[in-house]
N, C-alpha and C. Protein backbone atom coordinates (compact mmCIF):
# COMPACT_ATOMS: atom_id res chain seq x y z
N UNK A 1 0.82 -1.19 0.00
CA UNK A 1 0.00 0.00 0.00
C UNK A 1 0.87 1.26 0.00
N UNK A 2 2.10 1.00 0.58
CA UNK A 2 2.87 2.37 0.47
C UNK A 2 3.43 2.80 -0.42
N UNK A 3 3.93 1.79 -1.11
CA UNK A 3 4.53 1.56 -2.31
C UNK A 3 3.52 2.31 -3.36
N UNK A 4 2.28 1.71 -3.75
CA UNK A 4 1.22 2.91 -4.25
C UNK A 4 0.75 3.86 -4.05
N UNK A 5 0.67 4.46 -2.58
CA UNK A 5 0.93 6.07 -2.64
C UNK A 5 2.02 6.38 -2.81
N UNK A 6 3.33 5.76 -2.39
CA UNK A 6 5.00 7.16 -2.81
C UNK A 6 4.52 6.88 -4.70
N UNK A 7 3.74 6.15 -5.15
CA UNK A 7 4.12 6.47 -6.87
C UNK A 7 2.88 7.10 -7.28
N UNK A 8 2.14 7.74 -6.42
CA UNK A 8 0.62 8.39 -6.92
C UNK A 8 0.43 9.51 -5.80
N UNK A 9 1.49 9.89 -5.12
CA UNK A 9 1.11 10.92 -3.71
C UNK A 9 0.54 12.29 -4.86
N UNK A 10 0.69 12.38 -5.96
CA UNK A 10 0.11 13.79 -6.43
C UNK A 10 -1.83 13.39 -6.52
N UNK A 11 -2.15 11.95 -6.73
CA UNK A 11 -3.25 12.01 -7.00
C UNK A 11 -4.16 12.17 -6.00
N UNK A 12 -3.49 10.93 -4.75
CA UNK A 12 -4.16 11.52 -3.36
C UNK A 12 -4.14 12.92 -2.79
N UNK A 13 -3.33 13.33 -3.36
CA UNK A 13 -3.38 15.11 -2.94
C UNK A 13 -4.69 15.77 -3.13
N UNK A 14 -4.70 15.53 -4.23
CA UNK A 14 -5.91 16.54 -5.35
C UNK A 14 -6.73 15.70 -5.04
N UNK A 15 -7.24 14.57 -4.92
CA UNK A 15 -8.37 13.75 -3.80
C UNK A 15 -8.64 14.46 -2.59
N UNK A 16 -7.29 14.50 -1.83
CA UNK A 16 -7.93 15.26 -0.62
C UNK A 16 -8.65 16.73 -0.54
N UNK A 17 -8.06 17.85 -2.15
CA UNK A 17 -8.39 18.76 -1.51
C UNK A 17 -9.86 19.20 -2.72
N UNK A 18 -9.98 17.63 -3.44
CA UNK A 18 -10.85 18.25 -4.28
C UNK A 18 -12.37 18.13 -2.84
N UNK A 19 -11.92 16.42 -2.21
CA UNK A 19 -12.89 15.92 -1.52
C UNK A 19 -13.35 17.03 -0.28
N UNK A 20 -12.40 17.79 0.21
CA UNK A 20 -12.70 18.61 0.80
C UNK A 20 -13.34 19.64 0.73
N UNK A 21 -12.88 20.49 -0.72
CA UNK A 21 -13.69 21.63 -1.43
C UNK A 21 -15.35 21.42 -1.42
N UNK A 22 -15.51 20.03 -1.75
CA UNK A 22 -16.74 19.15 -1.83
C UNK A 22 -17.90 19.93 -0.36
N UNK A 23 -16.94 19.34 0.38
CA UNK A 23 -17.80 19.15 1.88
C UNK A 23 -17.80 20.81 2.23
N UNK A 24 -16.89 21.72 2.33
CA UNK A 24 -17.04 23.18 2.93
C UNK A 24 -17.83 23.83 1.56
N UNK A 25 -18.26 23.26 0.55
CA UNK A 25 -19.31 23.69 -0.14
C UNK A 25 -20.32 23.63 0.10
N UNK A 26 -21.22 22.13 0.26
CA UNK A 26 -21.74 21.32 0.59
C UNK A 26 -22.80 22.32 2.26
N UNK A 27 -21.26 22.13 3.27
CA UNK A 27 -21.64 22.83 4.82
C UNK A 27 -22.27 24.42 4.12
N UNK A 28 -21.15 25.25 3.75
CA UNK A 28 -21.36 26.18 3.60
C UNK A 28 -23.18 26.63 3.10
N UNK A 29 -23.16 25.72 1.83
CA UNK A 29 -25.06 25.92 1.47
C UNK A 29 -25.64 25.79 2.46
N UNK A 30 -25.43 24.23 3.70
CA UNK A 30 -26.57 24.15 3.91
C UNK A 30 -26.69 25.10 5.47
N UNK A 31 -25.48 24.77 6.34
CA UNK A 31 -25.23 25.85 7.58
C UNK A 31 -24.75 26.75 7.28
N UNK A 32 -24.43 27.27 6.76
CA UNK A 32 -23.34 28.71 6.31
C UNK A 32 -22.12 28.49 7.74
N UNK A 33 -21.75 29.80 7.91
CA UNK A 33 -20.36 29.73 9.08
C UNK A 33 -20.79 30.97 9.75
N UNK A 34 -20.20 31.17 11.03
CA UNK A 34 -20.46 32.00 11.71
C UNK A 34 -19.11 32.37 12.61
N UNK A 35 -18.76 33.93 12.10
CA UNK A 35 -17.93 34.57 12.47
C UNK A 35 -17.67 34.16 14.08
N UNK A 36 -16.55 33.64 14.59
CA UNK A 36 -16.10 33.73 16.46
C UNK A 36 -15.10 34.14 16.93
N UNK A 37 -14.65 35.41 16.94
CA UNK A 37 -12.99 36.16 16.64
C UNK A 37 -11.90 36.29 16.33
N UNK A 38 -12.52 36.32 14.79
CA UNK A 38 -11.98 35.85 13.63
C UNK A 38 -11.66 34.87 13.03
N UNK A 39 -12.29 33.92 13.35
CA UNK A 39 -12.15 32.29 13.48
C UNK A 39 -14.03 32.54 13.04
N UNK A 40 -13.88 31.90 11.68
CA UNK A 40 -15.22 31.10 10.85
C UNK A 40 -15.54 29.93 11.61
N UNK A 41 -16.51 29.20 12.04
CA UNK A 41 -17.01 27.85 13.05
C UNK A 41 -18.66 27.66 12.34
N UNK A 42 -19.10 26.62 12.71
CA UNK A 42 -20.34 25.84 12.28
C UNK A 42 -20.95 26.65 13.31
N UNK A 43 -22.56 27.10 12.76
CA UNK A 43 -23.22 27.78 13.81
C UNK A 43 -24.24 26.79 14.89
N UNK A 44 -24.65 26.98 15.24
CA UNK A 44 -25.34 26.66 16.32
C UNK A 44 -26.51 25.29 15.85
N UNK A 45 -27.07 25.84 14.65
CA UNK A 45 -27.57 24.52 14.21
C UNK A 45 -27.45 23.67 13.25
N UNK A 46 -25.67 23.82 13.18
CA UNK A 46 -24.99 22.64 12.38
C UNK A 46 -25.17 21.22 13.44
N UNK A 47 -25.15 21.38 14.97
CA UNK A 47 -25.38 20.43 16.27
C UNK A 47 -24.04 19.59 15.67
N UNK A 48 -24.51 18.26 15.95
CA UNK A 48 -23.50 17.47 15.83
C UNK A 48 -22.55 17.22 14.71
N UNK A 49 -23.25 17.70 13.17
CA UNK A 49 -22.49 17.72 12.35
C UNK A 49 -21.15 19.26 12.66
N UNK A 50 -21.43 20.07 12.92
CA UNK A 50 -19.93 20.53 13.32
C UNK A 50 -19.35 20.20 13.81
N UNK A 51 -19.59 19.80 15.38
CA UNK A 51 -19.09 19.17 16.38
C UNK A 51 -17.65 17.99 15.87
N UNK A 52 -18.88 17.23 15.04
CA UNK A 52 -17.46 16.23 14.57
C UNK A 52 -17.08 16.81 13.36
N UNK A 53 -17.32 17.28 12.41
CA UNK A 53 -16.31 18.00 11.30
C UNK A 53 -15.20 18.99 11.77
N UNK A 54 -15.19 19.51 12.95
CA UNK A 54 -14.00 20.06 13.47
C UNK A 54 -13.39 19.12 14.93
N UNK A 55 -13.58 17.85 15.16
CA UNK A 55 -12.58 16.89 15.97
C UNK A 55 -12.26 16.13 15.22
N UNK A 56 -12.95 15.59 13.94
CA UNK A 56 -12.71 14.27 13.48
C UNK A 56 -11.09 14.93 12.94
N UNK A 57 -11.05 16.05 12.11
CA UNK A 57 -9.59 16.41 11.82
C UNK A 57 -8.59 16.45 12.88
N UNK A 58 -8.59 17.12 13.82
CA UNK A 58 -7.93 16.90 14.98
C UNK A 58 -7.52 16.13 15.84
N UNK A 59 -8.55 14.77 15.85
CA UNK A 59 -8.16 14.19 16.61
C UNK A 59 -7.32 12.75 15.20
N UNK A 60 -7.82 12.97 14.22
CA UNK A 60 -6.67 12.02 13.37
C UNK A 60 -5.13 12.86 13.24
N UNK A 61 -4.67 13.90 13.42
CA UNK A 61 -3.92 14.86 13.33
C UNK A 61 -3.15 14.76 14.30
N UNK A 62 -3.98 14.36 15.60
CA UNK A 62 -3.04 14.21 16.83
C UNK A 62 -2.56 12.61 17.22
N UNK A 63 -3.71 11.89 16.30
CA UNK A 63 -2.89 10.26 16.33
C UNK A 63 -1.78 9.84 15.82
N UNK A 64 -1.97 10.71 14.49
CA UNK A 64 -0.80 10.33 13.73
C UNK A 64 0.23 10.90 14.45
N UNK A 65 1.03 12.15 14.69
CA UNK A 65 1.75 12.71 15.03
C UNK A 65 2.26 12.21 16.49
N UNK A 66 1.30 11.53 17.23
CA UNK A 66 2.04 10.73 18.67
C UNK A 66 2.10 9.45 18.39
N UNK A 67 1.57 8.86 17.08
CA UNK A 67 2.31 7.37 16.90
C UNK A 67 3.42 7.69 16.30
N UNK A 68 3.93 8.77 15.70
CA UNK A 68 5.10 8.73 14.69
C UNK A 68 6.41 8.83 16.04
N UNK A 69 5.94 10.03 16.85
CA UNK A 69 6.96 10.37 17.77
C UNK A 69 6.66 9.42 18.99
């Protein structure tokens, strides 16, 4: 498996940031964002879908980085 991303890491790239563009489109229509000092956040009745669209990144962000070290 690694071996096929080091010979395709440009395609997973543009996967990640097309798949992403996707979803803060997607949020944006249906919750919009709401200004919190100066920091854009899911408003109040995004409920649980914000909730985890801003840990689920974080907390894979912080797994990886304390299994590596």
């Amino acid at each position: 498996m690694t071996l096929i991303l080091e010979k395709h890491w440009i395609w997973l790239w543009a996967l990640v940031w097309v798949f992403a563009i996707i979803i803060a489109t997607i949020t944006q229509t249906v919750y919009g964002f709401t200004p919190s000092g100066g920091i854009c956040y899911y408003p109040q009745s995004a409920g649980l879908y914000g909730e985890l669209m801003q840990f689920i990144p974080r907390s894979i962000s912080f797994i990886t980085t304390t299994s590596i070290g």
